[in-house]
Structure formats: C-alpha cells, structure tokens
C-alpha atoms as a PDB file:
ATOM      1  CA  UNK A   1      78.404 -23.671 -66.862  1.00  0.00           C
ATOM      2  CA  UNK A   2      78.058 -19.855 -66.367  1.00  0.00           C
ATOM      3  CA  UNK A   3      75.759 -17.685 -64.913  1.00  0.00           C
ATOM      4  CA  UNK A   4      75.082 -14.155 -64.425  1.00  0.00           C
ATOM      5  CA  UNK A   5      72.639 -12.814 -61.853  1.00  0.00           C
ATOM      6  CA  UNK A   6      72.018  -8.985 -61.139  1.00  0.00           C
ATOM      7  CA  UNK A   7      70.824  -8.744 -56.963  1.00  0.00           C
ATOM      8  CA  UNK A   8      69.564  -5.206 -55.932  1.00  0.00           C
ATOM      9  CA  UNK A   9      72.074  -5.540 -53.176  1.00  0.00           C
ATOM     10  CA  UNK A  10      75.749  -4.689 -52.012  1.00  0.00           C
ATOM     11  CA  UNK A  11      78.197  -6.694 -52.959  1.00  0.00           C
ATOM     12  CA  UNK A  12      79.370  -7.104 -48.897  1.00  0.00           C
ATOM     13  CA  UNK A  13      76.167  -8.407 -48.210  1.00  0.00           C
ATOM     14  CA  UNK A  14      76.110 -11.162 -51.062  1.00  0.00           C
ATOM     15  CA  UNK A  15      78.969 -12.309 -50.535  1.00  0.00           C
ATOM     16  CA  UNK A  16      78.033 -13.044 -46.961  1.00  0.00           C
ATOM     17  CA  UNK A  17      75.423 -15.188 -47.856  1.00  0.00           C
ATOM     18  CA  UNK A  18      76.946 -17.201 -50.369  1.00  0.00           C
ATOM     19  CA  UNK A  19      79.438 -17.607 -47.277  1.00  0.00           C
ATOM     20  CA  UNK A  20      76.645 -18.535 -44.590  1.00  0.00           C
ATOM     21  CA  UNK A  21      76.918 -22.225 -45.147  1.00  0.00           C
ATOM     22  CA  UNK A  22      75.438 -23.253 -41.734  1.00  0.00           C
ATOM     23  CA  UNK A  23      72.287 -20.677 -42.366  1.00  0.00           C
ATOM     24  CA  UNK A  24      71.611 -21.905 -46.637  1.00  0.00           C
ATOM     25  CA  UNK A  25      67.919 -23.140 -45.267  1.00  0.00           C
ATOM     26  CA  UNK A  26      67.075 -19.527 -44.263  1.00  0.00           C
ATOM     27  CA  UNK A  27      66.909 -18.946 -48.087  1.00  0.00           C
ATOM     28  CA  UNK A  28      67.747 -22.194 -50.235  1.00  0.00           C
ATOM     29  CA  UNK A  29      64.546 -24.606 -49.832  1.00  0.00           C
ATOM     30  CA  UNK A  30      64.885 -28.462 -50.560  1.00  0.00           C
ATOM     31  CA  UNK A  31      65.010 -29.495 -54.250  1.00  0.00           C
ATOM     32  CA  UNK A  32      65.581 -32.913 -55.475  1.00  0.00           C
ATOM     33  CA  UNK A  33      69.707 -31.886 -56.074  1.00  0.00           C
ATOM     34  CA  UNK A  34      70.014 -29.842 -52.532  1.00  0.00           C
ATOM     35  CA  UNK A  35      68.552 -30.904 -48.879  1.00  0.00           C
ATOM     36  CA  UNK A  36      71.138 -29.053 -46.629  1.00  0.00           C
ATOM     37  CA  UNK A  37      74.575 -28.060 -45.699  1.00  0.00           C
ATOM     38  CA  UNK A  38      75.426 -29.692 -42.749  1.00  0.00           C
ATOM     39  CA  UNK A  39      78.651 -30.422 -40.506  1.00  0.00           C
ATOM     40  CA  UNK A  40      80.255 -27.101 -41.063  1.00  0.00           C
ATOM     41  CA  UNK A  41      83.779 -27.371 -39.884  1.00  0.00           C
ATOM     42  CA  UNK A  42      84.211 -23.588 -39.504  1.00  0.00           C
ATOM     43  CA  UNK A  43      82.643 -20.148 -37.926  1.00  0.00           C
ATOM     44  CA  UNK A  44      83.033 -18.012 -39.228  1.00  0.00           C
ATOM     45  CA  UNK A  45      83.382 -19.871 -43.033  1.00  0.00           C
ATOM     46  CA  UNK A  46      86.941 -19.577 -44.320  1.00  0.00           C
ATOM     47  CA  UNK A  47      89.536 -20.841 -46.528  1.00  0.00           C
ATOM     48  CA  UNK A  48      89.927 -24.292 -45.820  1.00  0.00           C
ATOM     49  CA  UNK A  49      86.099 -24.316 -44.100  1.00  0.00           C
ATOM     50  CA  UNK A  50      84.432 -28.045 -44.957  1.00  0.00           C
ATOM     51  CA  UNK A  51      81.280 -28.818 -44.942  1.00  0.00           C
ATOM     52  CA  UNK A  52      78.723 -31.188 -46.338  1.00  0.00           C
ATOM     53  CA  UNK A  53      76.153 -30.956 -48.428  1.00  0.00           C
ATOM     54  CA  UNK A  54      73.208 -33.509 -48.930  1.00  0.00           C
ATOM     55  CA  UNK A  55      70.501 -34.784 -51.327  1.00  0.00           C
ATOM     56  CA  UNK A  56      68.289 -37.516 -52.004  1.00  0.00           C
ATOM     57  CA  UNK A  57      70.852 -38.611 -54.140  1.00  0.00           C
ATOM     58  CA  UNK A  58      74.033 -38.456 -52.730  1.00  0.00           C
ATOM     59  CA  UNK A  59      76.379 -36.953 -49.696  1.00  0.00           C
ATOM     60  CA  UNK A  60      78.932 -34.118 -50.923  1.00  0.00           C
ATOM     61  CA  UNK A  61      81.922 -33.746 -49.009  1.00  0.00           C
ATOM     62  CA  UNK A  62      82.686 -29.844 -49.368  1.00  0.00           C
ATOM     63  CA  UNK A  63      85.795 -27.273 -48.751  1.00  0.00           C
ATOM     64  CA  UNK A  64      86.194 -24.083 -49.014  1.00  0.00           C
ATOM     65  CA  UNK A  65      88.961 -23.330 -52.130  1.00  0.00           C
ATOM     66  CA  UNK A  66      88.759 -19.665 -52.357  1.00  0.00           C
ATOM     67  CA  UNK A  67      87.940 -16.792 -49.911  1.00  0.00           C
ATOM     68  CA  UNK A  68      88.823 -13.305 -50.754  1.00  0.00           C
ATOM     69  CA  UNK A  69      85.850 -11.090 -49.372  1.00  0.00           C
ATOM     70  CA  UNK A  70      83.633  -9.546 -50.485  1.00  0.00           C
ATOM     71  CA  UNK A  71      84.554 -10.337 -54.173  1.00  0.00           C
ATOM     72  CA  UNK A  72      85.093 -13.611 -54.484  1.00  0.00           C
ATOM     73  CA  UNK A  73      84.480 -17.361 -53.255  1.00  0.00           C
ATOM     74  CA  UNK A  74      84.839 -21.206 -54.740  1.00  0.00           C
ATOM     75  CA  UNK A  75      84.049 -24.454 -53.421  1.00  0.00           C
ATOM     76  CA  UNK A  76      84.869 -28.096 -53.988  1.00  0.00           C
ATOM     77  CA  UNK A  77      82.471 -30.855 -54.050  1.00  0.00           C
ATOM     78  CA  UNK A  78      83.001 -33.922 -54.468  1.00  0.00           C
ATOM     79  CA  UNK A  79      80.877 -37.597 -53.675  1.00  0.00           C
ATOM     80  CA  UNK A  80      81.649 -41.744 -54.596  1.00  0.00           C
ATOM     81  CA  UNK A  81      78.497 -43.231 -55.724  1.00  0.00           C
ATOM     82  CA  UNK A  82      78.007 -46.870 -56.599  1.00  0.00           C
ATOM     83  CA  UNK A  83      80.610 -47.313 -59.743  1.00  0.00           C
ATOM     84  CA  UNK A  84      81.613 -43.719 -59.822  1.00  0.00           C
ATOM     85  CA  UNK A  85      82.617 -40.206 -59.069  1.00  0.00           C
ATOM     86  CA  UNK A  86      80.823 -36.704 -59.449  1.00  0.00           C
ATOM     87  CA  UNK A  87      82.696 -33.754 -58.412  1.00  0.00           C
ATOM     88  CA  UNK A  88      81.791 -29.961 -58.666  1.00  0.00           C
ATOM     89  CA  UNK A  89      83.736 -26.948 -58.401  1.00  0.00           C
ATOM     90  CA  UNK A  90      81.712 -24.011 -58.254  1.00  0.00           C
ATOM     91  CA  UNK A  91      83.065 -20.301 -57.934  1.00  0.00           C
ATOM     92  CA  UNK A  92      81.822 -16.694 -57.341  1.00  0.00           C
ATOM     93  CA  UNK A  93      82.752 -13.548 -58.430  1.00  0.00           C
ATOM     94  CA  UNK A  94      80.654 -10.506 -57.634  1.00  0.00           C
ATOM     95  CA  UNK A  95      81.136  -7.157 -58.833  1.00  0.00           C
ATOM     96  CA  UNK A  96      79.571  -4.050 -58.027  1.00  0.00           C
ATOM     97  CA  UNK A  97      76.958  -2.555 -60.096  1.00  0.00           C
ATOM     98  CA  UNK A  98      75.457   0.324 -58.794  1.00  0.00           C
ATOM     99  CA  UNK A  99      73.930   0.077 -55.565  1.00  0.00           C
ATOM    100  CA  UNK A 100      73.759  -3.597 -56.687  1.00  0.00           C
ATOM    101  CA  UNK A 101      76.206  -6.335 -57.127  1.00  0.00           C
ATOM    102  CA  UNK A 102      76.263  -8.665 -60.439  1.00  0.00           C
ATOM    103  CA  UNK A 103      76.966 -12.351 -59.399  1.00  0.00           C
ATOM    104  CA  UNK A 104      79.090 -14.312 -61.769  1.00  0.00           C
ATOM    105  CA  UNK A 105      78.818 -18.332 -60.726  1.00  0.00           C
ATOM    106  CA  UNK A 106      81.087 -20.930 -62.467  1.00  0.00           C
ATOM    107  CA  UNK A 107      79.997 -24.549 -62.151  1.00  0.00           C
ATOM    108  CA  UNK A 108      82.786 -26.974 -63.392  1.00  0.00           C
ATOM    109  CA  UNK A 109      80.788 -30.972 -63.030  1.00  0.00           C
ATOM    110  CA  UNK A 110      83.087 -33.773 -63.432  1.00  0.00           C
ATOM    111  CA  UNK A 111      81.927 -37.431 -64.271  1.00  0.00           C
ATOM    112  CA  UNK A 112      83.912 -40.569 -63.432  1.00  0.00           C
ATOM    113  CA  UNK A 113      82.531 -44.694 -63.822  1.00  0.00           C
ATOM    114  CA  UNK A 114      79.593 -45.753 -64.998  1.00  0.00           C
ATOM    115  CA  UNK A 115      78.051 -42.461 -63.550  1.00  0.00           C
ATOM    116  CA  UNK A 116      79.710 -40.555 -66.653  1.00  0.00           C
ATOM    117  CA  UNK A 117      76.814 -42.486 -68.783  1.00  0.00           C
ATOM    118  CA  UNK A 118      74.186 -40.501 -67.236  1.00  0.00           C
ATOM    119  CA  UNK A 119      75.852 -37.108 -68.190  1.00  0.00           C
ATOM    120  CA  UNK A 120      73.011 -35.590 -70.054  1.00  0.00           C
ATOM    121  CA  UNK A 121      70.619 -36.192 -67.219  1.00  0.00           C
ATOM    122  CA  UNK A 122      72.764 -34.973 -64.451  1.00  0.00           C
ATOM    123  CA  UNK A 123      73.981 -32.401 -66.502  1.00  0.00           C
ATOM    124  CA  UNK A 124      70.773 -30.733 -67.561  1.00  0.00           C
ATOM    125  CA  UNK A 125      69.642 -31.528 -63.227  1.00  0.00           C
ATOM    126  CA  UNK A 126      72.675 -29.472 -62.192  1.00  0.00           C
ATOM    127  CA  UNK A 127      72.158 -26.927 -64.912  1.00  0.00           C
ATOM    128  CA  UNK A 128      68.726 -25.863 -63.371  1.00  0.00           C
ATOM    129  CA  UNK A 129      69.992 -25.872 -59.871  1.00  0.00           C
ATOM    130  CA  UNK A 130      72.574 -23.562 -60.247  1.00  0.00           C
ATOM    131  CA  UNK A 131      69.880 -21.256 -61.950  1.00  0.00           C
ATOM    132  CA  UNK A 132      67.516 -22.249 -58.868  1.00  0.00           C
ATOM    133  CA  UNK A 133      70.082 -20.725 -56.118  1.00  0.00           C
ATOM    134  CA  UNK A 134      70.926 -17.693 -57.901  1.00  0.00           C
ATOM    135  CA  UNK A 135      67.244 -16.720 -58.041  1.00  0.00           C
ATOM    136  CA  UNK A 136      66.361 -17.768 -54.185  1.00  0.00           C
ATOM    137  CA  UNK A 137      69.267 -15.915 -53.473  1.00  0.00           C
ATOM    138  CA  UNK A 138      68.240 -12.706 -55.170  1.00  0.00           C
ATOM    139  CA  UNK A 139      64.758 -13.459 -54.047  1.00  0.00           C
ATOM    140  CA  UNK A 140      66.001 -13.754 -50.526  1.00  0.00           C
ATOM    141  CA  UNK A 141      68.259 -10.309 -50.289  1.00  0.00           C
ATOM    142  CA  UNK A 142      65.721  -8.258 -52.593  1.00  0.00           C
ATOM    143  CA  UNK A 143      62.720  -9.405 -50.489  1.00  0.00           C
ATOM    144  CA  UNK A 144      64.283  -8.431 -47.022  1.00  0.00           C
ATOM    145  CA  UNK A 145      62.959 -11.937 -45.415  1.00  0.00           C
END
C-alpha cells in the first residue's frame, strides 16, 4: 500500500514527528486500529528504538528498522493473535518540495493462520488508517497546534 501526502512543512520537521513515538497522542487521536505508542525503549528514537503500539484489537511489538534523518524512516510491527500472525512494515520517505516536504509511506501487511481469512477486512481497516495518519499529521504541522 502506497501513499503520497504533500505537508506545507520542512522536511526536518516531518520527519521529527513521524520520529516522536512517545508524543503520537499530541497529534494521532484513538481510532479503532491505533490507541497509543507506549513503552518506548529509546530517547531520543533511533535505529534499533522499540516500542509498542496498542489497539482494541491487538498489542504490536515495534522496532525501529530504518533511521536516516531527515529523509527517511521504517518500522516493524508485528503481533500473535489467537491462531495467527499480522505483521506490518511501514516506511517513510520524504522529499522536499518547496518550502514543503512530500511524504511517501509504504505499508507492507502480512497475514499468517486463520487470521489470513479475514484479509479483506483487515486489509481495507489498515488501508484507511494509513490514510488517517497522514492527514492528522498534515493537519497537525499545517495547523501549528
């Protein structure tokens, strides 16, 4: 899954907030895919930084995979639920555009057990989450909050 965001930003100051894990509730609300990031093993967030994320679904174990600031970041995600396996990878590249920077997030989902028959649904849920953070981020920086 691709997506493509422009954020009337610099790319230095994107990048550190896709990089903020212990501050993602100053900008990413609750949704029924996202309730927080939580027992971040690193600050400042670097390679090798873990983390977790939770929903009302499941616990993600997190790490960072790639750091290369301010152009660049990836994570692994990964969770055992009852009779199977979801794991994420999801990378960033950002490129300057302007005064701006465009935002370029890959989202790799992987489906393992009896979870994998339940692909559509989670696929189309995970689909419209990645499109939800990349427009509370953009709403976040543009708005100043």
């Amino acid at each position: 899954m691709d997506f493509t965001i422009e954020i009337a930003r610099p790319v230095e100051q994107v990048f550190a907030l896709i990089i903020d894990l212990p501050n993602y509730s100053r900008w990413l609300p609750p949704s029924g895919l996202y309730a927080a990031t939580t027992a971040v093993s690193d600050t400042p967030v670097k390679l090798g930084t873990t983390y977790t994320d939770r929903s009302k679904q499941a616990t993600l174990h997190g790490s960072v995979t790639e750091f290369q600031p301010p152009y660049a970041a990836a994570f692994h995600q990964e969770t055992r639920i009852l009779l199977g396996r979801l794991t994420v990878e999801i990378s960033y590249r950002l490129e300057a555009a302007g005064a701006g920077t465009c935002v370029h997030r890959t989202t790799t989902p992987r489906l393992a057990g009896v979870v994998a028959l339940l692909g559509p649904i989670i696929m189309r849920s995970i689909f419209a989450e990645n499109r939800r953070t990349l427009a509370m981020m953009k709403h976040y920086l543009e708005s100043g909050e």
